[in-house]
C-alpha atoms as a PDB file:
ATOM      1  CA  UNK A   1    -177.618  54.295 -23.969  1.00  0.00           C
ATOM      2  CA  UNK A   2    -174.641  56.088 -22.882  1.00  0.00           C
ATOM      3  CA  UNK A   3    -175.398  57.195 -19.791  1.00  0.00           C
ATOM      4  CA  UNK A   4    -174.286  55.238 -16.153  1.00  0.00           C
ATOM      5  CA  UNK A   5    -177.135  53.094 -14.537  1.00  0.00           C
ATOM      6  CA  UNK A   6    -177.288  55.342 -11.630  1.00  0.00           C
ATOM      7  CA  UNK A   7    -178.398  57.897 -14.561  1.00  0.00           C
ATOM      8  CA  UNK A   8    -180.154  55.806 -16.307  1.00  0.00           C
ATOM      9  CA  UNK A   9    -182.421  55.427 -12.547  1.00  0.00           C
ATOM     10  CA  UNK A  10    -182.391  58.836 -12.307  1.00  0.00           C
ATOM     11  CA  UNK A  11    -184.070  59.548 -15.493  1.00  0.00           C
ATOM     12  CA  UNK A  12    -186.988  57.218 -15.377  1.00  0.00           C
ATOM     13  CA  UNK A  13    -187.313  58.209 -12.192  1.00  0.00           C
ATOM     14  CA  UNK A  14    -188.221  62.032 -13.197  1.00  0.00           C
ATOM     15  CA  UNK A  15    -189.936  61.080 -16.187  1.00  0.00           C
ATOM     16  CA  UNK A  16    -192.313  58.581 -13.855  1.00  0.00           C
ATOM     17  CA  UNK A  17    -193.052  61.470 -11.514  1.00  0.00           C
ATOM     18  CA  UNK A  18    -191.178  60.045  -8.808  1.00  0.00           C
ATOM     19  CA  UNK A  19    -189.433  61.662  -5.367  1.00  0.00           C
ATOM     20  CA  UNK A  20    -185.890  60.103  -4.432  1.00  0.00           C
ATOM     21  CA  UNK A  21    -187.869  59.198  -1.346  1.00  0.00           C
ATOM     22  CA  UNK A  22    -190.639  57.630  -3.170  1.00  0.00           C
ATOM     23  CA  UNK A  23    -188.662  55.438  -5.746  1.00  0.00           C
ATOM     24  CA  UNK A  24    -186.153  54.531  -2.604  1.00  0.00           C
ATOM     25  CA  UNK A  25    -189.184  53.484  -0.404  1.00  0.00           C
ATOM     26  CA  UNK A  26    -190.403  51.213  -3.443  1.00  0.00           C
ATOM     27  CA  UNK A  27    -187.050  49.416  -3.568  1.00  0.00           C
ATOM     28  CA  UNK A  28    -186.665  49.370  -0.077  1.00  0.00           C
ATOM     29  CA  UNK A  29    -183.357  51.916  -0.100  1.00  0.00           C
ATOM     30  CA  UNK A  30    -182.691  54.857   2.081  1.00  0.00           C
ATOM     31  CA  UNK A  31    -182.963  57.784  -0.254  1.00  0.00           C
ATOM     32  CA  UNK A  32    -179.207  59.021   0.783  1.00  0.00           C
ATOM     33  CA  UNK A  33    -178.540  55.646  -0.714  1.00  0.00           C
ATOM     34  CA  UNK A  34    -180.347  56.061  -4.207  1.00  0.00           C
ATOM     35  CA  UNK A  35    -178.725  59.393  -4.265  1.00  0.00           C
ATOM     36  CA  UNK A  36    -175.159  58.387  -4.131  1.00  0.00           C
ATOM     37  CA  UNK A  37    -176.428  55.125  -6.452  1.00  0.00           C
ATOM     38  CA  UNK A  38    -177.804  58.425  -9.095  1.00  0.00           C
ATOM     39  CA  UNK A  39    -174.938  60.443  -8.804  1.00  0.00           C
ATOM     40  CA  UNK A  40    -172.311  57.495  -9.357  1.00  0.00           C
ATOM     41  CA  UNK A  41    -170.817  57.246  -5.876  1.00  0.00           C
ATOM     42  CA  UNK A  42    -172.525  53.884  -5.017  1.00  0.00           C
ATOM     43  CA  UNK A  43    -173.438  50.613  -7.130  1.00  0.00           C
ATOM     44  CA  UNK A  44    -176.512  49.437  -7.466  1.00  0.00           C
ATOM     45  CA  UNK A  45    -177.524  45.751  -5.840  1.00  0.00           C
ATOM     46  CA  UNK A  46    -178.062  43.475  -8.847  1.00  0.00           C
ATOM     47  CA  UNK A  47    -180.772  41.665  -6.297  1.00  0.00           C
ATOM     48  CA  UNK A  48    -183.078  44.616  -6.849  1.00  0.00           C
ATOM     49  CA  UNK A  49    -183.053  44.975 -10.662  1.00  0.00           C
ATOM     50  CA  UNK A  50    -186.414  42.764 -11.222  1.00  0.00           C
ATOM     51  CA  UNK A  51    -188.153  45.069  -8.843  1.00  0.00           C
ATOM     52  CA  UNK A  52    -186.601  48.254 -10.445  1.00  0.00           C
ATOM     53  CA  UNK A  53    -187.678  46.856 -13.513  1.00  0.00           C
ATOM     54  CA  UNK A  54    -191.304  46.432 -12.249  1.00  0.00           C
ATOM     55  CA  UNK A  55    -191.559  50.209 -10.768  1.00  0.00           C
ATOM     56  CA  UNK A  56    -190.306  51.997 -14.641  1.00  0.00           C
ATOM     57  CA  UNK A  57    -192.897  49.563 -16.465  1.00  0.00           C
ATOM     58  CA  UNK A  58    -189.949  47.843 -18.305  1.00  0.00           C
ATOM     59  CA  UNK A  59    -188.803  44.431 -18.938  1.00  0.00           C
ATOM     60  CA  UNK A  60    -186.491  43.075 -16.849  1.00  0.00           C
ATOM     61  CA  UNK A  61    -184.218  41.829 -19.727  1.00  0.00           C
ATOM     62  CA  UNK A  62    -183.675  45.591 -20.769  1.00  0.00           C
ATOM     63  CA  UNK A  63    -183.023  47.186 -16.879  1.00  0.00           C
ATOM     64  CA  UNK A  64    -180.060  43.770 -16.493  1.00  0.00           C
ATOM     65  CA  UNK A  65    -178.593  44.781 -19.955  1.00  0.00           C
ATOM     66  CA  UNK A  66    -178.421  48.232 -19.126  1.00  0.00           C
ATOM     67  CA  UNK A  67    -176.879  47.193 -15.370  1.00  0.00           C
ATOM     68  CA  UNK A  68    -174.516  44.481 -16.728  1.00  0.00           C
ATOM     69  CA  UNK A  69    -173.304  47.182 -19.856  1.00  0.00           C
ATOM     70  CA  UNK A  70    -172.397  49.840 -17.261  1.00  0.00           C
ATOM     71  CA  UNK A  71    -170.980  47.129 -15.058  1.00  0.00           C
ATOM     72  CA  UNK A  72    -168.637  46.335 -18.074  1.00  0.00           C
ATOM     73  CA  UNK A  73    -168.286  49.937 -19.447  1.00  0.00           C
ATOM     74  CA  UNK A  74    -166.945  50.940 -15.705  1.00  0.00           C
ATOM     75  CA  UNK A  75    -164.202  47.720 -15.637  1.00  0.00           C
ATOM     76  CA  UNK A  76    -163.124  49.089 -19.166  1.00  0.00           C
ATOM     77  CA  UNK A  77    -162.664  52.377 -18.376  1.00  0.00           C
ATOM     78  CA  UNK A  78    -160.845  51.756 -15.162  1.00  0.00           C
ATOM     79  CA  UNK A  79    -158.637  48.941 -16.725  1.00  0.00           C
ATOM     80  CA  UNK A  80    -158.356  51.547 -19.533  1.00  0.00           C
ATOM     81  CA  UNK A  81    -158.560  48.747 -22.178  1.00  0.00           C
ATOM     82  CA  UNK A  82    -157.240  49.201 -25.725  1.00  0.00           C
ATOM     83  CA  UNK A  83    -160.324  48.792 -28.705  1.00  0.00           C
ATOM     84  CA  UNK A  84    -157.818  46.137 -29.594  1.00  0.00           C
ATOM     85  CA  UNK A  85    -158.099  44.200 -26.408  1.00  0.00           C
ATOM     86  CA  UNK A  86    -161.600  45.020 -26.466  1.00  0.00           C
ATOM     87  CA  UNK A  87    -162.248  43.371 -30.248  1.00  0.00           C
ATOM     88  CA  UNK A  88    -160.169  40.307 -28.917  1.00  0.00           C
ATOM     89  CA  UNK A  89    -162.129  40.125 -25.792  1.00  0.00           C
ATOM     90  CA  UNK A  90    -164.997  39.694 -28.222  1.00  0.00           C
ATOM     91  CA  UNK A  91    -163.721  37.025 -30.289  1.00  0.00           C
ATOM     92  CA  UNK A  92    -163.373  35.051 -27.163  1.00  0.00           C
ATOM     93  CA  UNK A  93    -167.181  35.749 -26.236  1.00  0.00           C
ATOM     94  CA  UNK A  94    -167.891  34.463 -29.179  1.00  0.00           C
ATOM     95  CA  UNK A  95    -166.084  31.422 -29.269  1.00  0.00           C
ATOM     96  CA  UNK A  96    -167.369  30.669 -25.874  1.00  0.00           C
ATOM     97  CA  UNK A  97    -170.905  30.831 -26.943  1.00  0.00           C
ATOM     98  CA  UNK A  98    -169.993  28.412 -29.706  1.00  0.00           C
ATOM     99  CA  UNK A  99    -168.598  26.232 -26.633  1.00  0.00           C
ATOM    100  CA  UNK A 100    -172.074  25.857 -25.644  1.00  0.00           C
ATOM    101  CA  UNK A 101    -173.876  25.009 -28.662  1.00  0.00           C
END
């Protein structure tokens, strides 16, 4: 998905019916909070992606991918990072799963 996480929270949070208030009272926020995390001002705390996956019905491997890709997309665009240095960057993933194997 392209879109940030915040979003990405806002989104299944309309199409689940829910208030700011409600979905922030469900993850234990302050709504002012979830607004800022929505709007991009704020990150969201990694610690409450199981339960954010638990509220949307989802699994909790999709809701860290999406968190961890933004995380990523966000130090890319700030570093502003070539596709070159992105491809190599890959490579080195790569090998580094191979390191484990």
């Amino acid at each position: 998905m392209k879109e940030t996480f915040g979003e990405y929270i806002k989104m299944h949070r309309i199409n689940k019916g829910l208030t700011l208030t409600q979905l922030a009272a469900q993850l234990d926020l302050d709504s002012a909070n979830l607004s800022k995390i929505e709007n991009g001002k704020r990150d969201f705390d990694q610690k409450r992606l199981s339960k954010l996956a638990e509220v949307f019905d989802l699994s909790a491997k999709e809701v860290e991918e999406e968190y961890v890709s933004d995380l990523l997309a966000k130090q890319i665009y700030e570093m502003d990072c070539s596709t070159e240095l992105l491809k190599v960057a890959e490579e080195k993933a790569e090998y580094r799963r191979t390191l484990k194997k």
